[in-house]
N, C-alpha and C. Protein backbone atom coordinates (compact mmCIF):
# COMPACT_ATOMS: atom_id res chain seq x y z
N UNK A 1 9.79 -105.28 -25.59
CA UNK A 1 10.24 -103.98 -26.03
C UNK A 1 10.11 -103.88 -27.55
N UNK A 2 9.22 -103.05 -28.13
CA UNK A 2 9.15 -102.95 -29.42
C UNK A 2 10.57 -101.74 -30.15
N UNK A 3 11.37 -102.06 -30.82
CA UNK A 3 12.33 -101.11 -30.90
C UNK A 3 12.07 -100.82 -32.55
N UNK A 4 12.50 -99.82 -32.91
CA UNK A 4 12.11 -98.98 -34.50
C UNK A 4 14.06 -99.54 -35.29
N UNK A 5 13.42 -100.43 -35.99
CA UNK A 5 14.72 -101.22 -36.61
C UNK A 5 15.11 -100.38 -37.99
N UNK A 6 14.05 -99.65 -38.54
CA UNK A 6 14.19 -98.90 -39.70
C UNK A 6 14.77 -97.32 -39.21
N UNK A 7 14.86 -96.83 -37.96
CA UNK A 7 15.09 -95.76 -37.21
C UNK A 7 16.79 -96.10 -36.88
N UNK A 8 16.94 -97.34 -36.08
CA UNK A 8 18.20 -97.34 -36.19
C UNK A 8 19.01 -97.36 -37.14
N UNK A 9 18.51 -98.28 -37.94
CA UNK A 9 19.21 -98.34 -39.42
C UNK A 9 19.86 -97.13 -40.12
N UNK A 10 18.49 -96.19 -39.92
CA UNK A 10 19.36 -95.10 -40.24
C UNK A 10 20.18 -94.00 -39.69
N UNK A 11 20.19 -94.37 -38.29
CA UNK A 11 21.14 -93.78 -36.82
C UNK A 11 22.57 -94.22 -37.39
N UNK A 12 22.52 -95.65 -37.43
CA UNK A 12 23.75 -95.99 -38.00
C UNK A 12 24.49 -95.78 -39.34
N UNK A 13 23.54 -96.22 -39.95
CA UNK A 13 23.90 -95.36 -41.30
C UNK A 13 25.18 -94.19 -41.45
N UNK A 14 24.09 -93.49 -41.05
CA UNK A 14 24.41 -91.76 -40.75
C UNK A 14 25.37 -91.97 -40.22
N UNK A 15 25.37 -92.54 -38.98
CA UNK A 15 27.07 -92.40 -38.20
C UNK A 15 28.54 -93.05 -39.28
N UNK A 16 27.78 -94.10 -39.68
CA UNK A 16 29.30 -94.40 -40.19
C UNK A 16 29.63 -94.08 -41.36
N UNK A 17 28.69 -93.52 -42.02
CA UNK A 17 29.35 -92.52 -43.78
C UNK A 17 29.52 -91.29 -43.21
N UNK A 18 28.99 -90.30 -41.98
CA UNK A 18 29.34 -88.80 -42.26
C UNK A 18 30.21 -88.61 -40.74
N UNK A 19 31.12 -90.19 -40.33
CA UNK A 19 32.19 -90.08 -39.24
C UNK A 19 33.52 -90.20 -39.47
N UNK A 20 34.24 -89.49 -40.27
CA UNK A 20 35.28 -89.54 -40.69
C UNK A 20 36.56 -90.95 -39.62
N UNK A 21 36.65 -91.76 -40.78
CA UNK A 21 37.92 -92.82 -40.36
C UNK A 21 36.80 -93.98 -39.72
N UNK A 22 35.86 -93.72 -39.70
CA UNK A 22 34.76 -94.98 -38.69
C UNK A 22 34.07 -95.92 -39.98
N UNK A 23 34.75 -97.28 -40.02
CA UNK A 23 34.58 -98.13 -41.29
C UNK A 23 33.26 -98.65 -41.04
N UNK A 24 32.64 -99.12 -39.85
CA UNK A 24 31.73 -99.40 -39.77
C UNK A 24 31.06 -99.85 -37.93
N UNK A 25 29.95 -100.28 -38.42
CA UNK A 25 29.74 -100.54 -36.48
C UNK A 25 28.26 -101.45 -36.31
N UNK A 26 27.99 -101.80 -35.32
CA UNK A 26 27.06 -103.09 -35.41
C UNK A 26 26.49 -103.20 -33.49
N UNK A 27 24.93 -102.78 -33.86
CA UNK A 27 24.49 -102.51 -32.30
C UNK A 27 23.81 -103.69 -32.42
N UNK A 28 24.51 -104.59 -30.59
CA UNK A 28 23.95 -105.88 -30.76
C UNK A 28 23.14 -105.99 -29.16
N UNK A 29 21.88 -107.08 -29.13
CA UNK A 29 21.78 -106.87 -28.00
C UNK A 29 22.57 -108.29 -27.27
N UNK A 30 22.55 -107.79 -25.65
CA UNK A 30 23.23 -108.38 -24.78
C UNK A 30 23.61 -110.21 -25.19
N UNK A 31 22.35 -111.03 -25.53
CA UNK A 31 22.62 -112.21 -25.81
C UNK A 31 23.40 -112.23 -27.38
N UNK A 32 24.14 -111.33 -28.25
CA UNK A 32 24.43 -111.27 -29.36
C UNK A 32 23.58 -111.26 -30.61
N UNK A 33 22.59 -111.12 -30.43
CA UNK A 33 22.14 -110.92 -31.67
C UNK A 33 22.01 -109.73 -32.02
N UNK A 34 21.99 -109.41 -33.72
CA UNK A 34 22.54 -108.10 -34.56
C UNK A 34 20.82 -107.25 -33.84
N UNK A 35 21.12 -106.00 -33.34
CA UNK A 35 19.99 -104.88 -33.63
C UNK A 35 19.78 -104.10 -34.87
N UNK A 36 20.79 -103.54 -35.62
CA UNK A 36 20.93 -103.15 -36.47
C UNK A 36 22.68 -102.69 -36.80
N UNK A 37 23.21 -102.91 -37.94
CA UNK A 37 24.43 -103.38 -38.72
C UNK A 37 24.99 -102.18 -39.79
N UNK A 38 25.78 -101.42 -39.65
CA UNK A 38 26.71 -101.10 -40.97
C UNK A 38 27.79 -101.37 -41.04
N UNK A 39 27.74 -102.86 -41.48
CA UNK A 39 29.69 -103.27 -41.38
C UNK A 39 30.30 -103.22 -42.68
N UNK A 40 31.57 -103.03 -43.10
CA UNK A 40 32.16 -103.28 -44.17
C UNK A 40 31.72 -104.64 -44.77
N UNK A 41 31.72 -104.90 -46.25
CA UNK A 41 31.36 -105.82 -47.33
C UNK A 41 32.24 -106.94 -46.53
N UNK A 42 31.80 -107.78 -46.71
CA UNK A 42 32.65 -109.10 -46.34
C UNK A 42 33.14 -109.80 -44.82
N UNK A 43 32.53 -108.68 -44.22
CA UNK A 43 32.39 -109.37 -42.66
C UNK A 43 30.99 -109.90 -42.24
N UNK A 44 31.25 -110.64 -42.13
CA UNK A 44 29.83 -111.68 -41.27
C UNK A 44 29.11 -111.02 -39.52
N UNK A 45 28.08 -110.40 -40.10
CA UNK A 45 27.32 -109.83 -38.91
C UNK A 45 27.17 -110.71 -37.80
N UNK A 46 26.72 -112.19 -38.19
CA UNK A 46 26.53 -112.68 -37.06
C UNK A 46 27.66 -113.26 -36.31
N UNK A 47 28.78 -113.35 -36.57
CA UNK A 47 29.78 -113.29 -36.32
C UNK A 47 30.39 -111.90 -35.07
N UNK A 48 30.10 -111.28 -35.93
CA UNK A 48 30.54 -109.86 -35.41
C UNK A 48 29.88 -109.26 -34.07
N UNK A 49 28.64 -109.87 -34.07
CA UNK A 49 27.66 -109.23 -33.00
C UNK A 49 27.62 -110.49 -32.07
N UNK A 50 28.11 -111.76 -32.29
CA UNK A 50 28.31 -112.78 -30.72
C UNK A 50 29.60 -112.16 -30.63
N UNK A 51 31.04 -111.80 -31.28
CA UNK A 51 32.25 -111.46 -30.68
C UNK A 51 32.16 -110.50 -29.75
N UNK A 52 31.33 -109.31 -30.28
CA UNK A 52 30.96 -108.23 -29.26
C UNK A 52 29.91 -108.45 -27.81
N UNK A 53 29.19 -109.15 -28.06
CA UNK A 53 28.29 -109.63 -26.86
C UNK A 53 29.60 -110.16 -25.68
N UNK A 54 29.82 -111.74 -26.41
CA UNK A 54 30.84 -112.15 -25.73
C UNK A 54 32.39 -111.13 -24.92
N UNK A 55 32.64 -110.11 -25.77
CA UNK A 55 33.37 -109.15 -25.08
C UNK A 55 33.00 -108.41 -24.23
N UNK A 56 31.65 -107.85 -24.25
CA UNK A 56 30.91 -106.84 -23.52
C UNK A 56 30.62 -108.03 -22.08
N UNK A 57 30.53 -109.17 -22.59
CA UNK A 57 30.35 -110.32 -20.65
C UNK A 57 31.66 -110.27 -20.13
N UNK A 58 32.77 -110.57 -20.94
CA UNK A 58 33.93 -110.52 -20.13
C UNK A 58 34.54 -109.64 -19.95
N UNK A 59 34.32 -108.71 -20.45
CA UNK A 59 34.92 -107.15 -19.65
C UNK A 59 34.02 -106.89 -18.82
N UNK A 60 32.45 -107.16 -18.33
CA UNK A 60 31.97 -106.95 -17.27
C UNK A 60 32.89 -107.58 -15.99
N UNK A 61 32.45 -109.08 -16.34
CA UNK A 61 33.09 -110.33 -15.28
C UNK A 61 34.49 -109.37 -14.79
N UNK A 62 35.50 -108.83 -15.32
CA UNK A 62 36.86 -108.75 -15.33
C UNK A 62 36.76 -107.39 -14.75
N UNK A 63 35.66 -106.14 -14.96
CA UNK A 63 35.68 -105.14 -14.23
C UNK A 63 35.74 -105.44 -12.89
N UNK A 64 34.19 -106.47 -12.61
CA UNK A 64 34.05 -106.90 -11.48
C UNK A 64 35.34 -107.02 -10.48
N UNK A 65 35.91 -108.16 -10.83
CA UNK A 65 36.90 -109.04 -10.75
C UNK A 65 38.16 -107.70 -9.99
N UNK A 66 38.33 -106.99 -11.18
CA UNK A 66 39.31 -105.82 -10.85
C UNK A 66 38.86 -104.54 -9.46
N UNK A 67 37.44 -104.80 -9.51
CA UNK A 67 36.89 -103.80 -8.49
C UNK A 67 37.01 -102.62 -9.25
N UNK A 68 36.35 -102.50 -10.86
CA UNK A 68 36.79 -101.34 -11.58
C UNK A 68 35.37 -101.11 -11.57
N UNK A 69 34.23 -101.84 -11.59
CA UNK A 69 32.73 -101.18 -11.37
C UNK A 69 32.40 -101.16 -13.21
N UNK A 70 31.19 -100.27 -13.05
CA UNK A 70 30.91 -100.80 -14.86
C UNK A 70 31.72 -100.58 -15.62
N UNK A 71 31.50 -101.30 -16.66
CA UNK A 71 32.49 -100.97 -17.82
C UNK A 71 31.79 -99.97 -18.69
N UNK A 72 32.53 -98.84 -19.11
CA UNK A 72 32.25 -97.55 -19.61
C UNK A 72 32.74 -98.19 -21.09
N UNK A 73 33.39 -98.90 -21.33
CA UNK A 73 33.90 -99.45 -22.87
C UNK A 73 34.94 -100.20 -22.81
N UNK A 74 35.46 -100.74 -24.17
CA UNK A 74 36.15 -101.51 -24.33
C UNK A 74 37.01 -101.51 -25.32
N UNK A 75 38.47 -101.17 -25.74
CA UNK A 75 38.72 -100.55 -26.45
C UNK A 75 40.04 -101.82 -26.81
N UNK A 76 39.98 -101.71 -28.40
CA UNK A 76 41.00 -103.08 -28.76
C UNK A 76 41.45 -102.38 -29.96
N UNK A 77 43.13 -102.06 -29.62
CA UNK A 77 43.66 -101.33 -30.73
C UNK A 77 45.01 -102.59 -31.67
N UNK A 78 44.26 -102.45 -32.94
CA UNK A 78 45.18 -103.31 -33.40
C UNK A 78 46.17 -102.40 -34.40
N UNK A 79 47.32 -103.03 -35.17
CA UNK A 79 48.07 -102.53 -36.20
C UNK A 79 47.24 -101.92 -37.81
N UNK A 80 45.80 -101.76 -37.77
CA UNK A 80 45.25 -101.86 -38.64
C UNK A 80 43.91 -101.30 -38.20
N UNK A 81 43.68 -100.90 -36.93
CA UNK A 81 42.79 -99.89 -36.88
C UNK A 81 42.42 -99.88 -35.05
N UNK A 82 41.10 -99.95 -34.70
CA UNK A 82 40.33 -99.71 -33.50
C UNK A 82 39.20 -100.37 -32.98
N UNK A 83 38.60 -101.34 -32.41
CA UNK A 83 37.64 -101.53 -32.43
C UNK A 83 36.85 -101.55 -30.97
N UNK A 84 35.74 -100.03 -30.60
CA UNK A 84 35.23 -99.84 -30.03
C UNK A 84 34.18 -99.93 -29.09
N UNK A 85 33.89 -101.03 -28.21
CA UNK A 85 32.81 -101.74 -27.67
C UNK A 85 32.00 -100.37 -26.29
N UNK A 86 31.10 -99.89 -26.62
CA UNK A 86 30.20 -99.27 -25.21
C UNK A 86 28.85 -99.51 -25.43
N UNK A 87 28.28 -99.79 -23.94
CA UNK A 87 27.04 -99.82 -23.81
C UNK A 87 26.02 -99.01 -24.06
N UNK A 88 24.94 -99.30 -24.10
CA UNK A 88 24.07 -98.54 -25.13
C UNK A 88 22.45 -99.13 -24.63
N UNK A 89 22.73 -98.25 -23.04
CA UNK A 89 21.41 -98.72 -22.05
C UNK A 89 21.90 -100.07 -21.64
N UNK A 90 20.86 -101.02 -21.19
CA UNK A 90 20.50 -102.30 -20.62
C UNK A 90 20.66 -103.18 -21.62
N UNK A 91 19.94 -103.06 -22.64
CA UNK A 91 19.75 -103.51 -24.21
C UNK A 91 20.40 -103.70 -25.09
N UNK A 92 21.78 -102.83 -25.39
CA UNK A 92 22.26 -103.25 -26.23
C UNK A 92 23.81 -102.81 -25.92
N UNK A 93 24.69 -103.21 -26.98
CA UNK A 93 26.38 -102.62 -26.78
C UNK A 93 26.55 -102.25 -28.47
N UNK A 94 27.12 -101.39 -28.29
CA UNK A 94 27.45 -100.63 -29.89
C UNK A 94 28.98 -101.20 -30.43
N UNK A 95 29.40 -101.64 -31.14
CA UNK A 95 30.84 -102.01 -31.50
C UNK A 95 31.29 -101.12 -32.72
N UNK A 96 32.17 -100.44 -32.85
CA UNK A 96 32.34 -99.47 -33.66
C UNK A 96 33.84 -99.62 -34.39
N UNK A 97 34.20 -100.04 -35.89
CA UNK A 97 35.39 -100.11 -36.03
C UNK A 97 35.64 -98.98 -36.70
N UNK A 98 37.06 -98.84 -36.37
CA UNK A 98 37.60 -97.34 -36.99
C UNK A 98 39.26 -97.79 -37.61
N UNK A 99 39.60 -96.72 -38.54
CA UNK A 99 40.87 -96.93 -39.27
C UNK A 99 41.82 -96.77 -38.32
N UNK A 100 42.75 -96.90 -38.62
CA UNK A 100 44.42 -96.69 -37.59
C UNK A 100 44.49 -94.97 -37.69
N UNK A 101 44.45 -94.42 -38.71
CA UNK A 101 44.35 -92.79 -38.79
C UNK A 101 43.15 -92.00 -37.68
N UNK A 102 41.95 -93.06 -37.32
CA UNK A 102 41.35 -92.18 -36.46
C UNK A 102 42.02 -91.71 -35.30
N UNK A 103 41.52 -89.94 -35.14
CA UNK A 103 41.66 -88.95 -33.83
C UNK A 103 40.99 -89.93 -32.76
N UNK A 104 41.74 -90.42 -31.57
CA UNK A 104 40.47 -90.97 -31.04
C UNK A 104 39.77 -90.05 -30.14
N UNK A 105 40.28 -89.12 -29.35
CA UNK A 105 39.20 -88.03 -28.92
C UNK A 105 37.88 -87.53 -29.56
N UNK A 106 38.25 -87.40 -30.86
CA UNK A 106 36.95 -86.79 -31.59
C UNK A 106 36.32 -88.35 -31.83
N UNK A 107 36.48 -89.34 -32.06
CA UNK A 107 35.78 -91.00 -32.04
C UNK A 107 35.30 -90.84 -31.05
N UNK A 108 35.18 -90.48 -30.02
CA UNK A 108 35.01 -90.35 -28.47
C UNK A 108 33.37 -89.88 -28.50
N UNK A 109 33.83 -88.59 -28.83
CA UNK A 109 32.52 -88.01 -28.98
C UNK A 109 31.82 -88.30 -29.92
N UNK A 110 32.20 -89.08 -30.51
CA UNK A 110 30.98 -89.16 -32.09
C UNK A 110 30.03 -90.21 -31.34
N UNK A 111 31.28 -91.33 -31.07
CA UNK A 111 30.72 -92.43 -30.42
C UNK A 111 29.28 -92.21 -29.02
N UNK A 112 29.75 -91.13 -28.08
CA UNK A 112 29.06 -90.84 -27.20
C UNK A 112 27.75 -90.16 -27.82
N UNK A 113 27.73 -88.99 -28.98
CA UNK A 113 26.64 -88.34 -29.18
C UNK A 113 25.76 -89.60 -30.00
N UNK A 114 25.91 -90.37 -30.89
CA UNK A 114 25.53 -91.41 -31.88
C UNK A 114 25.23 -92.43 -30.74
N UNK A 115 25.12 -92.82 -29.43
CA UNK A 115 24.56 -93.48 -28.43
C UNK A 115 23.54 -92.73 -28.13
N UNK A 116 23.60 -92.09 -27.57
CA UNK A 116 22.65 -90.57 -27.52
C UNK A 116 21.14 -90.84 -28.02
N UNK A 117 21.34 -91.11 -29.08
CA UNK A 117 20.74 -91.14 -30.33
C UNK A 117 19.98 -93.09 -30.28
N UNK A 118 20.96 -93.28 -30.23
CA UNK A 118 20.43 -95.06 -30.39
C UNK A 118 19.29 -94.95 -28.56
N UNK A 119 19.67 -94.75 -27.72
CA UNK A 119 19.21 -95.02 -26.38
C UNK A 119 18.03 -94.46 -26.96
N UNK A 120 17.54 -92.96 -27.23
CA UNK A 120 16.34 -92.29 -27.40
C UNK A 120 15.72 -93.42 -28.76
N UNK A 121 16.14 -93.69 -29.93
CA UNK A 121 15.51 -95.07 -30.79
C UNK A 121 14.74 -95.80 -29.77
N UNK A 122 15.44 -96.08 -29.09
CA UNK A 122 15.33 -97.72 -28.31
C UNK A 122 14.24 -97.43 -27.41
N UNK A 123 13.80 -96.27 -26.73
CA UNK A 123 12.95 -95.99 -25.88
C UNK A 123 11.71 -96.53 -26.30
N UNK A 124 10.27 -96.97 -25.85
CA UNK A 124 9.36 -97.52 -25.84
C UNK A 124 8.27 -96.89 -25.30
C-alpha cells in the first residue's frame, strides 16, 4: 500500500491546530508504528503509537470476549484530559488527545469527519 505521508501530515496538522481543546493526535498502523504524528513537545511518538496499537488489540480481544462486536473506539478519561482511540479502516487507529475542557460531542464529530479524511489519504 503506497500511502501519501506528506498528505496526512497535513490532515493532521489541520485537525489539531484548527480543533479547539484537541492537544494533539498520532495515526498509527495496526503493528504500532507512527503513520503520521502531531503530538505535544515532549512526548515520545514511538512510545505513543505502540501504547495505542497495544490498546486498539485489547479492546478488540475484550469486545470479543464481552460479545460487544467491533470496537467503534476507545475512550480513556483522565483528571487532566481525554484520550481518544478509533479505527481508521483496516490500516490504521487514530489516537487523539484532548484537554479536560473539551465538549466531547463536538470531539465526536471532529474526530469522525478528520477520519473521513485520513481513510480517503490512505486509499491507493
Amino acid at each position: 500500500m503506497a500511502i501519501n505521508t506528506a498528505k496526512l501530515g497535513s490532515i493532521m496538522q489541520n485537525f489539531v491546530t484548527a480543533t479547539s481543546d484537541v492537544q494533539g493526535a498520532v495515526l498509527v498502523s495496526p503493528d504500532g508504528l507512527t503513520l503520521s504524528s502531531s503530538l505535544p513537545s515532549g512526548m515520545d511518538e514511538e512510545r505513543v503509537s505502540a501504547m495505542a496499537a497495544a490498546m486498539i488489540s485489547l479492546g478488540e480481544r475484550i469486545g470479543g470476549e464481552l460479545s460487544r462486536g467491533n470496537i467503534e473506539r476507545i475512550f480513556v478519561e483522565g483528571d487532566k484530559g481525554f484520550g481518544i482511540l478509533s479505527g481508521c479502516g483496516e490500516d490504521a487507529v487514530l489516537l487523539v488527545l484532548a484537554s479536560d475542557s473539551a465538549k466531547q460531542g463536538l470531539l465526536m464529530l471532529e474526530i469522525k469527519r478528520v477520519l473521513t479524511e485520513l481513510k480517503k489519504a490512505m486509499m491507493y
